[in-house]
N, C-alpha and C. Protein backbone atom coordinates (compact mmCIF):
# COMPACT_ATOMS: atom_id res chain seq x y z
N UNK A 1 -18.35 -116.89 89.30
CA UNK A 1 -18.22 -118.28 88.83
C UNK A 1 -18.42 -118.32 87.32
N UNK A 2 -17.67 -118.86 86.70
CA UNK A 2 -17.67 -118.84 85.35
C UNK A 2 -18.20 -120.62 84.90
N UNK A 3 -18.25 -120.97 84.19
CA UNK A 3 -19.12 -122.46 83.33
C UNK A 3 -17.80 -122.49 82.50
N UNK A 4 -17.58 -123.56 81.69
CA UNK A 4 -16.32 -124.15 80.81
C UNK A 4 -16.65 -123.55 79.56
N UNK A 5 -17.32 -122.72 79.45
CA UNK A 5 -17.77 -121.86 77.90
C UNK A 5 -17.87 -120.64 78.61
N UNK A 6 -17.16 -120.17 79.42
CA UNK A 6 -16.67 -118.95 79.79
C UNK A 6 -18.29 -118.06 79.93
N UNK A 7 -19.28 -118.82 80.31
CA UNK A 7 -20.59 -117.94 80.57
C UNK A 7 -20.84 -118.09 81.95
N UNK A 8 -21.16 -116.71 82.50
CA UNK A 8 -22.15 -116.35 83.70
C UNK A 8 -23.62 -116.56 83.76
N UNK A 9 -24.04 -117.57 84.60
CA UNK A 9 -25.49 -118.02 84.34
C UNK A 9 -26.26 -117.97 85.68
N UNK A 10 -27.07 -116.97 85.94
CA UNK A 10 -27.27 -116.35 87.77
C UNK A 10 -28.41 -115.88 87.51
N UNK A 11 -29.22 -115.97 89.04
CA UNK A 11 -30.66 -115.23 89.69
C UNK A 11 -30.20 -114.64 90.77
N UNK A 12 -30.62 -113.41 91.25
CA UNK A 12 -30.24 -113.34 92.80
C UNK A 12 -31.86 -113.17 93.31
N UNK A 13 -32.06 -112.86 94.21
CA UNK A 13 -32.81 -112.81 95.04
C UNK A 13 -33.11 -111.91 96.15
N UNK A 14 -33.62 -111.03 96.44
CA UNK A 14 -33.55 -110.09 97.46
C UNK A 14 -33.74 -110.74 98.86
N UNK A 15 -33.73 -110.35 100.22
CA UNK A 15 -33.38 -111.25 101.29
C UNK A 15 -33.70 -110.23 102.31
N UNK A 16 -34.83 -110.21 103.21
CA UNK A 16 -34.91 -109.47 104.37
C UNK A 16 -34.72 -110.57 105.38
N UNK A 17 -34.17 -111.91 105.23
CA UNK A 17 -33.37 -112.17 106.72
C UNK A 17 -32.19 -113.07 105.94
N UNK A 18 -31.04 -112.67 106.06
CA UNK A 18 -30.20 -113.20 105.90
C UNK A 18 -29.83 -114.15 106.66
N UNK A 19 -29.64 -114.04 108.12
CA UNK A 19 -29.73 -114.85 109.30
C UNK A 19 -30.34 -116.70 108.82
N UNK A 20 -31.97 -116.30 108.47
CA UNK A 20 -32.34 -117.25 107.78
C UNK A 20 -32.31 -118.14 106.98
N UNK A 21 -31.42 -117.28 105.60
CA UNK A 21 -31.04 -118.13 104.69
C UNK A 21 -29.43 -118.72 104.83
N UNK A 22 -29.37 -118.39 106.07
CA UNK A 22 -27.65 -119.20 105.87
C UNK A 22 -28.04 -119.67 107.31
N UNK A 23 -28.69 -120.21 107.62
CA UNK A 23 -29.70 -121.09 108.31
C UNK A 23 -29.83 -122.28 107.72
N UNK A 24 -30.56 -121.89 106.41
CA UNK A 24 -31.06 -123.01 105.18
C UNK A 24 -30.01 -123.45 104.78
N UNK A 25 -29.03 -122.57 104.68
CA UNK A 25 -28.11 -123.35 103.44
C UNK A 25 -27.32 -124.02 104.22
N UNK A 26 -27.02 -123.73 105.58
CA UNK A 26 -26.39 -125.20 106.65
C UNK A 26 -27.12 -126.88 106.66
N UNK A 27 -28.71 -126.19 106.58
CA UNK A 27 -29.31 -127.58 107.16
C UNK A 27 -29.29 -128.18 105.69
N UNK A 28 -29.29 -127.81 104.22
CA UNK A 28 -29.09 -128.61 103.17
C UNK A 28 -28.05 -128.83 102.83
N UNK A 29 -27.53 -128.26 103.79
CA UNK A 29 -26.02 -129.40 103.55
C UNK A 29 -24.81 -128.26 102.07
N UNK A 30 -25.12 -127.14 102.16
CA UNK A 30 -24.12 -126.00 101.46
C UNK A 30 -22.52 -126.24 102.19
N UNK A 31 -22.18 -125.84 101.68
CA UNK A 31 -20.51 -125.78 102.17
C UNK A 31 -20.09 -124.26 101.82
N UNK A 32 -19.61 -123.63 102.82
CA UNK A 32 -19.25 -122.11 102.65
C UNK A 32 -17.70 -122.67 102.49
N UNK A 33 -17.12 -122.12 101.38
CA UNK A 33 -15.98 -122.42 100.60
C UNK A 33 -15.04 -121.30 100.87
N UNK A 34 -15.74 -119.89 101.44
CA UNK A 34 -15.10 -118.58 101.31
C UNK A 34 -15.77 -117.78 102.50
N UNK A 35 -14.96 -117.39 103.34
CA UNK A 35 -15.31 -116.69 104.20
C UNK A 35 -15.71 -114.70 103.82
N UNK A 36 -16.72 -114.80 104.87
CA UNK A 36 -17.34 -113.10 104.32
C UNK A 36 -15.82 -111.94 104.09
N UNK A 37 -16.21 -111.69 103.06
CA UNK A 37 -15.14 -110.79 102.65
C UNK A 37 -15.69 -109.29 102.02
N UNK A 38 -14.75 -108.75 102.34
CA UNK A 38 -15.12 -107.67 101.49
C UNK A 38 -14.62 -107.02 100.09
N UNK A 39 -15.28 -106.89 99.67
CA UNK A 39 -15.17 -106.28 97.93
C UNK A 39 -15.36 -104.86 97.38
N UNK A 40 -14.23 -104.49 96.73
CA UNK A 40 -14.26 -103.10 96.53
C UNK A 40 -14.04 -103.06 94.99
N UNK A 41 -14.85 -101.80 94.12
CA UNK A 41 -15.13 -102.48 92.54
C UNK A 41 -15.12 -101.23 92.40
N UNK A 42 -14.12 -101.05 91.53
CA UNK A 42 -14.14 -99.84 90.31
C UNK A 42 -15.42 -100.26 88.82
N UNK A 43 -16.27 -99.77 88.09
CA UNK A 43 -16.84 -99.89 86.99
C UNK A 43 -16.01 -98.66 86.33
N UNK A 44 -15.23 -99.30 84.90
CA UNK A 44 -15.21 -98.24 83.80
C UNK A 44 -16.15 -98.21 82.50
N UNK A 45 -15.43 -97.32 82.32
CA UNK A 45 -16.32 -96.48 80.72
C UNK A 45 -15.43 -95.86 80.17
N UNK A 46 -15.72 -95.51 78.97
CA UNK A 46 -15.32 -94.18 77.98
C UNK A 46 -16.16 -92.85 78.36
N UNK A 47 -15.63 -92.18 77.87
CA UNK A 47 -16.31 -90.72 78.07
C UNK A 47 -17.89 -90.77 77.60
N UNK A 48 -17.65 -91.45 76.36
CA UNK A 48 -18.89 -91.47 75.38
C UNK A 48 -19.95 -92.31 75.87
N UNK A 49 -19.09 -93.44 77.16
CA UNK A 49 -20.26 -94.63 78.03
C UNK A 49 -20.74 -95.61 76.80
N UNK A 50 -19.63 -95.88 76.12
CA UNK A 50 -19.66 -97.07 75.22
C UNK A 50 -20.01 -98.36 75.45
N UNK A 51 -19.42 -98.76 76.39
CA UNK A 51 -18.95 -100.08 77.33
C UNK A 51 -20.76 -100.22 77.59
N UNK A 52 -21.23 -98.98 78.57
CA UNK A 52 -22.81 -99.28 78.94
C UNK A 52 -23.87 -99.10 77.62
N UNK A 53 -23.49 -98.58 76.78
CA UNK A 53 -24.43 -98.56 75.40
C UNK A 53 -24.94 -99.89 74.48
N UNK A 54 -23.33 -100.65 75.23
CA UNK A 54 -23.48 -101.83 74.31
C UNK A 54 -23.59 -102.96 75.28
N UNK A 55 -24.16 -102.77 76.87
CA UNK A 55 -24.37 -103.57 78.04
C UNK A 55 -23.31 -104.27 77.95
N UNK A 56 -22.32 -103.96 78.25
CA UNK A 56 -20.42 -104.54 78.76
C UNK A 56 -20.22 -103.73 80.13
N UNK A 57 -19.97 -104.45 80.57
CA UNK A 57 -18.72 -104.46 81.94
C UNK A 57 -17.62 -104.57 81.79
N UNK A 58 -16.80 -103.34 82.22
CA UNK A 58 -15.40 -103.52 82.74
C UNK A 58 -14.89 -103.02 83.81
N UNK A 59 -14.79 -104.24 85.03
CA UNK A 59 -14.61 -104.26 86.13
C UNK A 59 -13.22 -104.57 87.05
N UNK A 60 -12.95 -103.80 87.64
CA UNK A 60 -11.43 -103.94 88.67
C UNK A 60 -12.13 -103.90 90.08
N UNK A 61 -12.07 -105.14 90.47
CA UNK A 61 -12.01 -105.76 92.15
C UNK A 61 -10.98 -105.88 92.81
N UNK A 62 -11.06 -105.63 93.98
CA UNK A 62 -10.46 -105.65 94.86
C UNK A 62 -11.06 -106.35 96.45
N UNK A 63 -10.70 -108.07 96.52
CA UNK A 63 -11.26 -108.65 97.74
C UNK A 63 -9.79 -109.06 98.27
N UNK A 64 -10.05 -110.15 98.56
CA UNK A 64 -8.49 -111.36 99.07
C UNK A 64 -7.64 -111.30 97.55
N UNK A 65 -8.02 -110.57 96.62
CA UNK A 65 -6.62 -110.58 95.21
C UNK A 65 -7.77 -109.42 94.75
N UNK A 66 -7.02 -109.69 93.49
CA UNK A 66 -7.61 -108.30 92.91
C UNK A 66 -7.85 -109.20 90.96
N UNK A 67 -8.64 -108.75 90.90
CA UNK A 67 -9.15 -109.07 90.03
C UNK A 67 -9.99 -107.78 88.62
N UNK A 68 -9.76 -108.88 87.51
CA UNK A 68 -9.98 -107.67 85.92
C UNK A 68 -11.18 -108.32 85.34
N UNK A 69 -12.29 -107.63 85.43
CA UNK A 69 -13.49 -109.23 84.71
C UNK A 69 -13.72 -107.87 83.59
N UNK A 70 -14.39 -108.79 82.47
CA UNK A 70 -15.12 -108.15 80.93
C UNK A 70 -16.54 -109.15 81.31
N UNK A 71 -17.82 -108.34 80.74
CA UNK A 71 -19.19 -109.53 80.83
C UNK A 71 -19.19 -108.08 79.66
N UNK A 72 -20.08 -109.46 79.27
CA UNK A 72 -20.92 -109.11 77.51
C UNK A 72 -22.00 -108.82 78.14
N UNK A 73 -23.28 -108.43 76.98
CA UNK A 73 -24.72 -108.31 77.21
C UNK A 73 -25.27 -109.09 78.06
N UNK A 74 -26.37 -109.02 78.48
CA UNK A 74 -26.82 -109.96 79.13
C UNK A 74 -28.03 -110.48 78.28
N UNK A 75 -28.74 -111.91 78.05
CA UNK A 75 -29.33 -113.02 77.60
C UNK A 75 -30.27 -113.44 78.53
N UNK A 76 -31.42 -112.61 78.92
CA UNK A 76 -32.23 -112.78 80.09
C UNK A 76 -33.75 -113.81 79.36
N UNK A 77 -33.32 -114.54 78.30
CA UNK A 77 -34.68 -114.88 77.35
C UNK A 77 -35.41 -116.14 77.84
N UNK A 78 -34.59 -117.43 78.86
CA UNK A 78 -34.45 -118.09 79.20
C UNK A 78 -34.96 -117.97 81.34
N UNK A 79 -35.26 -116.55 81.14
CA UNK A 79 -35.31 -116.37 82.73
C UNK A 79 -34.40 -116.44 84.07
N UNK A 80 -33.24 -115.96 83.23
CA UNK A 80 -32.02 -115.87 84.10
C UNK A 80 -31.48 -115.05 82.93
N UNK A 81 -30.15 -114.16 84.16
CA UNK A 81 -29.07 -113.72 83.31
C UNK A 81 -27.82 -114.21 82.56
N UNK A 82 -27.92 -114.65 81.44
CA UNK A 82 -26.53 -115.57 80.50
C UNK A 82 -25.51 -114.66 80.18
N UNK A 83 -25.01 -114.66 80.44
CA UNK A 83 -23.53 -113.73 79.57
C UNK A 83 -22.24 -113.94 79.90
N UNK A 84 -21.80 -113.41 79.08
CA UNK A 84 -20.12 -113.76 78.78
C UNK A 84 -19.06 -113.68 80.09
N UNK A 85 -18.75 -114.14 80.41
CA UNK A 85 -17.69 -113.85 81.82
C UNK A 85 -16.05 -114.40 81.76
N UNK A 86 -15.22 -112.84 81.47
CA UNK A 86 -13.94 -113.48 80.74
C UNK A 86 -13.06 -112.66 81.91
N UNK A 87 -12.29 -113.64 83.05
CA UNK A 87 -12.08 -112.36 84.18
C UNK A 87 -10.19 -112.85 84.54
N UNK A 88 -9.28 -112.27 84.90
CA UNK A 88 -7.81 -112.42 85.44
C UNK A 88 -8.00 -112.31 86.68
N UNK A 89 -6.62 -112.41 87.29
CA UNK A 89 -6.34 -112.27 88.21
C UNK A 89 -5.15 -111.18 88.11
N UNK A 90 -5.25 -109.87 88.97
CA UNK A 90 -3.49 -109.13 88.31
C UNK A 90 -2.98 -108.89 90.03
N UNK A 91 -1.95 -108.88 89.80
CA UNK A 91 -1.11 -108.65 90.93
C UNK A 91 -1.07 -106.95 91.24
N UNK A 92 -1.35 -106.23 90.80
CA UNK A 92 -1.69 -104.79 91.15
C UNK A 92 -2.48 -103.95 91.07
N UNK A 93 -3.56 -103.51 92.03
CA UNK A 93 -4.45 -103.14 91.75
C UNK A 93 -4.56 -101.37 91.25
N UNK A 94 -3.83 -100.74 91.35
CA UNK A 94 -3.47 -99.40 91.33
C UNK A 94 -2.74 -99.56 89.86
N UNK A 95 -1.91 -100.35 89.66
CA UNK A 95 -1.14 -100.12 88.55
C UNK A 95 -1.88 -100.59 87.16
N UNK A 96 -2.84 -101.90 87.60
CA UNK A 96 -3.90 -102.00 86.53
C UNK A 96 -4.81 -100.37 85.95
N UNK A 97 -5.37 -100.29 87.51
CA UNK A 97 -5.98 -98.90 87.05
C UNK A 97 -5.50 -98.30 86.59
N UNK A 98 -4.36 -97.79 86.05
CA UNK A 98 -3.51 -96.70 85.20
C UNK A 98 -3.31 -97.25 84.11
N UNK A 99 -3.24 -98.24 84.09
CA UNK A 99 -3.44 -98.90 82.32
C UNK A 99 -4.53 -98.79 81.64
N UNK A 100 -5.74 -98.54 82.51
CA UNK A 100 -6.91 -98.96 81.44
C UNK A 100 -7.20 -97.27 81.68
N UNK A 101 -6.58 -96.42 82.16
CA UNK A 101 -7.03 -95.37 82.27
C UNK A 101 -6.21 -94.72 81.03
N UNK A 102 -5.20 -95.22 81.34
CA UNK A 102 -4.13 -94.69 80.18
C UNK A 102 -4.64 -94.67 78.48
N UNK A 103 -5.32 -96.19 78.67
CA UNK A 103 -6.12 -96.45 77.59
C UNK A 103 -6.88 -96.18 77.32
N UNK A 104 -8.23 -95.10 78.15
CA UNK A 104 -9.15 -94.02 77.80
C UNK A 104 -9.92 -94.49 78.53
N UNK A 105 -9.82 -95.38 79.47
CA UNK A 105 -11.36 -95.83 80.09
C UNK A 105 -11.06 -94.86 81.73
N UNK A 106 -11.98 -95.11 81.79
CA UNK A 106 -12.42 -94.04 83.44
C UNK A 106 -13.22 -94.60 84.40
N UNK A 107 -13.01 -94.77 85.63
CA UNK A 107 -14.02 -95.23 87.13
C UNK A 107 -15.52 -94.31 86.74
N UNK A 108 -16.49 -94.69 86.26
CA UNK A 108 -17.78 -94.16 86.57
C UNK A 108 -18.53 -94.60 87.72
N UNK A 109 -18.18 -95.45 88.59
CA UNK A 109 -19.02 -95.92 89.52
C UNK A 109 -18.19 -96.98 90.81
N UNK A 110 -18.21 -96.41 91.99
CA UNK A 110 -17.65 -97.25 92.96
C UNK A 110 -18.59 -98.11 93.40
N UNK A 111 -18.30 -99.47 93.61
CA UNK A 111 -19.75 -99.88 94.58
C UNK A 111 -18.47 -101.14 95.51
N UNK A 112 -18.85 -101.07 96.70
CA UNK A 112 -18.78 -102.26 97.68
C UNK A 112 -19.78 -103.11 98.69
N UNK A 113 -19.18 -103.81 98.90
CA UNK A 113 -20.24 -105.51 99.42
C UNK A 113 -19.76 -106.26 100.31
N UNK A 114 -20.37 -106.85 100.96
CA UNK A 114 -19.55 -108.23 101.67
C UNK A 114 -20.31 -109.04 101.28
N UNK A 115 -19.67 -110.33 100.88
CA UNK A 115 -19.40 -111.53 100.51
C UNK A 115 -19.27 -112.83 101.03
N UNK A 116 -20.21 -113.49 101.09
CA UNK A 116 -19.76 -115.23 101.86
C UNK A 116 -20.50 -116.17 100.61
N UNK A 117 -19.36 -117.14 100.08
CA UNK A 117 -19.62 -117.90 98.98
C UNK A 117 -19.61 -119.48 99.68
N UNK A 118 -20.72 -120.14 98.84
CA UNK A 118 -20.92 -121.27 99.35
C UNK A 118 -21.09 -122.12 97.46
N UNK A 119 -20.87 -123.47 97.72
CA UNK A 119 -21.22 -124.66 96.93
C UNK A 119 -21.97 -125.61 97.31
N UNK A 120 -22.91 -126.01 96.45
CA UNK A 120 -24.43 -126.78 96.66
C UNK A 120 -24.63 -126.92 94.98
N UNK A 121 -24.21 -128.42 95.36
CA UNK A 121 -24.78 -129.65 94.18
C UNK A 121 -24.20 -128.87 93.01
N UNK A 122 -22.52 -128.71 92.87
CA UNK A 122 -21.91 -128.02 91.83
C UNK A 122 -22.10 -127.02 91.49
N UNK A 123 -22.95 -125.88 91.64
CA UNK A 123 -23.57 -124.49 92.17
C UNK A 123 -22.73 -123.89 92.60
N UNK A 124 -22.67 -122.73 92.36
CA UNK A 124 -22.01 -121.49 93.53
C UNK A 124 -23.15 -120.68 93.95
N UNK A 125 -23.60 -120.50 95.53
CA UNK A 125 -24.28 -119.84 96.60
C UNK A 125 -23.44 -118.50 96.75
N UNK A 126 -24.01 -117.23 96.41
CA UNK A 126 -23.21 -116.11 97.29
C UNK A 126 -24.69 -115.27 98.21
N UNK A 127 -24.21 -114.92 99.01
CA UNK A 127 -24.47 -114.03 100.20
C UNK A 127 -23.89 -113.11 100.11
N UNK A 128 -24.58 -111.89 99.69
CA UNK A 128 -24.05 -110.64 99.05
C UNK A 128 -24.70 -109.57 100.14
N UNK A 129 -24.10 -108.83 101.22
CA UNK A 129 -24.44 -107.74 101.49
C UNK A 129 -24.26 -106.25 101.11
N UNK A 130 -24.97 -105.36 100.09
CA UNK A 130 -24.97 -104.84 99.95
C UNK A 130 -25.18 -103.36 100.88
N UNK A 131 -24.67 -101.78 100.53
CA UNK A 131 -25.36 -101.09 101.44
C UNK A 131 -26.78 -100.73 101.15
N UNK A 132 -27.66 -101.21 99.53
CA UNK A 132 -29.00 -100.83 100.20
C UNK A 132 -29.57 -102.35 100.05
N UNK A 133 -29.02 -103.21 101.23
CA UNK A 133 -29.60 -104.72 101.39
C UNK A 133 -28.78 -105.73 101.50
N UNK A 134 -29.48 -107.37 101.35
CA UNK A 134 -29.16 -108.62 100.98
C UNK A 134 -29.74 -109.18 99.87
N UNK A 135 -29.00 -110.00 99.69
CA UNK A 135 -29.11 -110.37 98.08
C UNK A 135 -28.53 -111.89 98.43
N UNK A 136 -29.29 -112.81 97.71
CA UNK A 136 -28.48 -114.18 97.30
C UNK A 136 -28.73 -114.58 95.98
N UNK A 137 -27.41 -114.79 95.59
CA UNK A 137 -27.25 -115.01 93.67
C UNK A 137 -27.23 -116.69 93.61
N UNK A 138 -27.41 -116.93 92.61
CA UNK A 138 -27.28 -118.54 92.56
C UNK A 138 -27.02 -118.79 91.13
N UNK A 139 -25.61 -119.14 91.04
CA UNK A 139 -24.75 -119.37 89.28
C UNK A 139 -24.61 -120.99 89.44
N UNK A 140 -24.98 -121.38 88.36
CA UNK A 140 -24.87 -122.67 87.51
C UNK A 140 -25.13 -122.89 86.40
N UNK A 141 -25.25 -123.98 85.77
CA UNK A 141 -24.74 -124.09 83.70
C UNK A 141 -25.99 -124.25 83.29
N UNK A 142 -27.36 -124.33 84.03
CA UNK A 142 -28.50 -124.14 83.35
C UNK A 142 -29.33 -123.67 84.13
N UNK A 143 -30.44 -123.32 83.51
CA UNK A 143 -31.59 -122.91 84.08
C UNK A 143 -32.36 -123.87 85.22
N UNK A 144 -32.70 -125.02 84.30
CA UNK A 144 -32.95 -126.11 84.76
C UNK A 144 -32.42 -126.34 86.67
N UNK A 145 -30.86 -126.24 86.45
CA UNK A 145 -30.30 -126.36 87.73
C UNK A 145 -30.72 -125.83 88.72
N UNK A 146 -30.52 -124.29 87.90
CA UNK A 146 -30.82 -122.87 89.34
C UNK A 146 -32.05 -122.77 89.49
N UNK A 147 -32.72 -123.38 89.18
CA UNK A 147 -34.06 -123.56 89.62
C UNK A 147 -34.32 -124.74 90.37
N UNK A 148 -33.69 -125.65 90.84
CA UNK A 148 -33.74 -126.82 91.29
C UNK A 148 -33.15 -126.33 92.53
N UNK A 149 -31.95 -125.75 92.38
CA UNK A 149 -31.27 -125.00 93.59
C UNK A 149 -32.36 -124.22 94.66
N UNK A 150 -32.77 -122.91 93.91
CA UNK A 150 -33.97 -121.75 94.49
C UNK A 150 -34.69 -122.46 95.56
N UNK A 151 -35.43 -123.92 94.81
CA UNK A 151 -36.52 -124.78 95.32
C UNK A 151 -35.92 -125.20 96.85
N UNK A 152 -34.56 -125.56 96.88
CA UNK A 152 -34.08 -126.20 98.14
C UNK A 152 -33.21 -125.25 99.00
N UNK A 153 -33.36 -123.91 98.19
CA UNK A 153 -32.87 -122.99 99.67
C UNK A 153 -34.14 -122.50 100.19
N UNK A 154 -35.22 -122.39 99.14
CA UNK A 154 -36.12 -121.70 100.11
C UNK A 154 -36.79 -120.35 99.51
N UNK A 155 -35.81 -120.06 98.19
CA UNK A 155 -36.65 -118.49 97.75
C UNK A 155 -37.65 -118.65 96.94
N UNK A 156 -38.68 -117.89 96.45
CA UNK A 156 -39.90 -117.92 95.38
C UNK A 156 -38.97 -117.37 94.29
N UNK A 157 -39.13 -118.76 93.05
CA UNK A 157 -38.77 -118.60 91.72
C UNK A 157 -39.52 -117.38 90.71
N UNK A 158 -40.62 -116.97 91.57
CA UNK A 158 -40.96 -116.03 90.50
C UNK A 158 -40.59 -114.48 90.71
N UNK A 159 -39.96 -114.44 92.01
CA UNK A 159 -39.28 -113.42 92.20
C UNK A 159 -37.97 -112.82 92.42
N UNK A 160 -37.48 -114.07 91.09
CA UNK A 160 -36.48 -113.65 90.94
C UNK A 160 -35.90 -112.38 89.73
N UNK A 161 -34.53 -111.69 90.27
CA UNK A 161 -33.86 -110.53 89.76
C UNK A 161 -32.86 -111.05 88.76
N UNK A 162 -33.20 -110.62 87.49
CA UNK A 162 -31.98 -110.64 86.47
C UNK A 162 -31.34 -109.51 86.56
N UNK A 163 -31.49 -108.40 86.75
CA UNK A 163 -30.63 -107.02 86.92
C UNK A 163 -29.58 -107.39 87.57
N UNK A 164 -28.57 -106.55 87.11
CA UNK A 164 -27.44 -106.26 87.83
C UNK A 164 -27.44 -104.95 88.77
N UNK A 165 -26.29 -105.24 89.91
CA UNK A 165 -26.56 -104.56 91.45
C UNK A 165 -26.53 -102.91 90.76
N UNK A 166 -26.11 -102.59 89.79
CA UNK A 166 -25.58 -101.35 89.48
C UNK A 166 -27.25 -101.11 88.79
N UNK A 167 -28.07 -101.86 88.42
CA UNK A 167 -29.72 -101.40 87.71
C UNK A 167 -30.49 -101.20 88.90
N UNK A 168 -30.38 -101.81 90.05
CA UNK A 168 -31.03 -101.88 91.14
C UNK A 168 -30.81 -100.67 91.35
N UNK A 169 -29.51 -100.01 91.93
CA UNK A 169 -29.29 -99.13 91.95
C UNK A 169 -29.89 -98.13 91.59
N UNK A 170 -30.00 -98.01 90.32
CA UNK A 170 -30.57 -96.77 89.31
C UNK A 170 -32.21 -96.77 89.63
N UNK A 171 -32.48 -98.01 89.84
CA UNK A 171 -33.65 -98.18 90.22
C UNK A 171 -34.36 -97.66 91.62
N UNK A 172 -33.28 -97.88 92.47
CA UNK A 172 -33.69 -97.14 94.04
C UNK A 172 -33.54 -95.28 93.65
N UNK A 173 -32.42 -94.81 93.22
CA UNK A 173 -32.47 -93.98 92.65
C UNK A 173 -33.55 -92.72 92.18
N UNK A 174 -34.55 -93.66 91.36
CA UNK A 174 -35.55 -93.21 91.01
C UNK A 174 -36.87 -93.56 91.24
N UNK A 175 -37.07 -94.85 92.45
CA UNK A 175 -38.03 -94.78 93.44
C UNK A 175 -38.09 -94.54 94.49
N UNK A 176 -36.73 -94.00 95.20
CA UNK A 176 -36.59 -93.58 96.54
C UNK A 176 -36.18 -92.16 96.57
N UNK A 177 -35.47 -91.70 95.29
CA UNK A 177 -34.90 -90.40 94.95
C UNK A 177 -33.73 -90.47 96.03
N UNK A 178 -32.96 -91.49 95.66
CA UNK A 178 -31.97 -91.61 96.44
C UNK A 178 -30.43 -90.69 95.55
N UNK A 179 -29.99 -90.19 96.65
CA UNK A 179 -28.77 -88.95 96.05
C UNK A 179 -27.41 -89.09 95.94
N UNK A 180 -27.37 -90.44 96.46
CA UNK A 180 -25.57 -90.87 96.13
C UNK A 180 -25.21 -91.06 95.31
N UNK A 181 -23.94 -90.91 94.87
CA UNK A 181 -23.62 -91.39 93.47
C UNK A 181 -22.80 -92.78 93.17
N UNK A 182 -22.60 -93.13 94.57
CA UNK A 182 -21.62 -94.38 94.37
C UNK A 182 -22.26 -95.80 95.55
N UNK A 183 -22.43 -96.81 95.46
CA UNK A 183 -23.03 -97.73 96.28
C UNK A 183 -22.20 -97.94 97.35
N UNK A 184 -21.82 -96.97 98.49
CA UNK A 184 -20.95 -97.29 99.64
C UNK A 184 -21.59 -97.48 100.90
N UNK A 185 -21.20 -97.61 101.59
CA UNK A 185 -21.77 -98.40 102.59
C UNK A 185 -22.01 -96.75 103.29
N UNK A 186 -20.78 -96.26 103.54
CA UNK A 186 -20.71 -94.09 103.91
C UNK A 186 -22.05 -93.52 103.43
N UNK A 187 -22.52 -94.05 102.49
CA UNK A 187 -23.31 -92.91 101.70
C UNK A 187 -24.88 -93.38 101.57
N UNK A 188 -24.77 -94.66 102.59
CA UNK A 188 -26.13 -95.36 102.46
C UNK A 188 -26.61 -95.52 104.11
N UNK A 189 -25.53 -94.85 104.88
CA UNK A 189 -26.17 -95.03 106.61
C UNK A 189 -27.10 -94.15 106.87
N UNK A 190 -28.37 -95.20 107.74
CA UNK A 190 -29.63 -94.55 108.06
C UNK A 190 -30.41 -94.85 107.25
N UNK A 191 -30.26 -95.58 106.44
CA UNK A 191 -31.36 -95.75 104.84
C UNK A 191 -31.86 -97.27 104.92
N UNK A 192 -33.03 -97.38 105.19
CA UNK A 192 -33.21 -98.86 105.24
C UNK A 192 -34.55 -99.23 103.76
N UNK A 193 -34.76 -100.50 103.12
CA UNK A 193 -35.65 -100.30 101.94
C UNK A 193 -36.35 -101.59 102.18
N UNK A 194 -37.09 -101.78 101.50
CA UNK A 194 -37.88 -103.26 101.41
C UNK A 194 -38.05 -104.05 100.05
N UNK A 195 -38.01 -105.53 99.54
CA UNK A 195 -38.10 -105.32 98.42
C UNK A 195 -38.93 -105.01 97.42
N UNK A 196 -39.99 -104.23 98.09
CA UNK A 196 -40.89 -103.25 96.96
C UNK A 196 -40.19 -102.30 96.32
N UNK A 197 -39.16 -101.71 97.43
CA UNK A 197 -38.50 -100.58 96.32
C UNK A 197 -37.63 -100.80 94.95
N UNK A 198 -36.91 -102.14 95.10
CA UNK A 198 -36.63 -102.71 93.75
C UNK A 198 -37.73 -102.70 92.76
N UNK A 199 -38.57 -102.69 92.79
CA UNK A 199 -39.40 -102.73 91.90
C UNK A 199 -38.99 -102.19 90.29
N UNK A 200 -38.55 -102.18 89.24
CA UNK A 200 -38.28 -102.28 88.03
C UNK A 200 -39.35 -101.66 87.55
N UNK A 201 -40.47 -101.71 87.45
CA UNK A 201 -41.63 -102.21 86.32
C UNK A 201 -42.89 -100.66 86.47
C-alpha cells in the first residue's frame, strides 16, 4: 500500500494464532478485500550489494500479476517503518527479470508467503504467512493512525517490528543457526519458532 506521497508507512507484528486475529478483524468490522494468495519475490543486487549498502530494495513479485517495487531507506525515528514505495505493474515476469539482469542486477534472495489483505478505517490489514511464521503488518499515513488501528485489533504496541521479513530472517539465522539460504516454505519444513527467536537486540 502506498500513501499519495508515494511512502510506505507499516508495523507488523508477530502472531502465534492467526486463527485469532482474523477472528478480531471480522468482529471489528475489517473487510478482506483480497483473498489468501500466494507470493513469490525475487530480491536484487549488484555484485558489490549496493542496493543493500544503501538500504534499497529492488523487488520482482509474482502473486495474481506480477509486479516491480523500488523502497528507499527506511525512517524508523517516529516508531514505525517510513520509506519510499515507488512500485509497477509489468506484464512479464521472466522477461522483466532479464532486463534488470541484463542491467547488472542479480536475484540474491528468494522468499515466499501467503497473503490475505484486509481494509479497516482507510488502513490496509495484511495477514502474512510466512515459512518461519505469522505476521500482521498494518500500513497507513501516520503513526498516529497505526496505532489507533494495533489498539482495535488486539496486538501490544510495544511489540511492535520495524524490520523487514528479509532482517528477521538474518536474524533467525543467527539465533537459531538456521542453514537455508532462501525463505521457502521447502527449506523451512519441520522448523517451528516462537517470537523470542526474533529477538534483534
Amino acid at each position: 500500500m502506498q500513501t499519495n506521497d508515494t511512502h510506505e508507512r507499516e508495523v507488523k507484528f508477530y502472531i502465534s494464532d492467526p486463527q485469532g486475529i482474523t477472528n478480531r478483524l471480522q468482529s471489528i468490522g475489517a473487510i478482506q478485500i483480497k483473498n489468501r494468495v500466494h507470493e513469490y519475490n525475487l530480491r536484487f543486487d549488484t555484485a558489490k550489494q549496493d542496493l543493500r549498502q544503501n538500504h534499497q530494495v529492488l523487488r520482482l513479485r509474482k502473486d495474481s500479476a506480477n509486479h516491480l517495487t523500488y523502497k528507499g531507506a527506511s525512517d524508523n525515528s517516529e516508531g514505525i517503518a517510513d520509506r519510499e514505495e515507488l512500485e509497477i505493474t509489468v506484464s512479464d515476469f521472466g522477461m522483466t527479470r532479464s532486463i534488470l539482469e541484463a542491467l547488472g542486477y542479480t536475484p540474491f534472495m528468494i522468499y515466499e508467503k501467503y497473503r490475505t489483505t484486509y481494509i479497516y478505517k482507510e488502513c490496509e490489514i495484511v495477514l502474512d504467512e510466512l515459512p518461519f511464521g505469522y505476521f500482521i503488518e498494518i500500513e497507513g499515513t501516520s503513526v498516529e493512525k497505526i496505532k489507533e488501528i494495533a489498539m482495535d485489533v488486539g496486538v501490544n504496541w510495544e511489540k511492535r517490528i520495524t524490520a523487514s521479513y528479509l532482517e528477521l530472517f538474518q536474524t533467525l539465522q543467527r539465533n537459531k543457526n538456521i542453514q537455508a539460504h532462501n525463505i521457502l516454505f521447502s527449506e523451512f519444513s519441520g522448523l517451528d519458532f516462537t517470537e523470542a527467536d526474533f529477538n534483534r537486540s
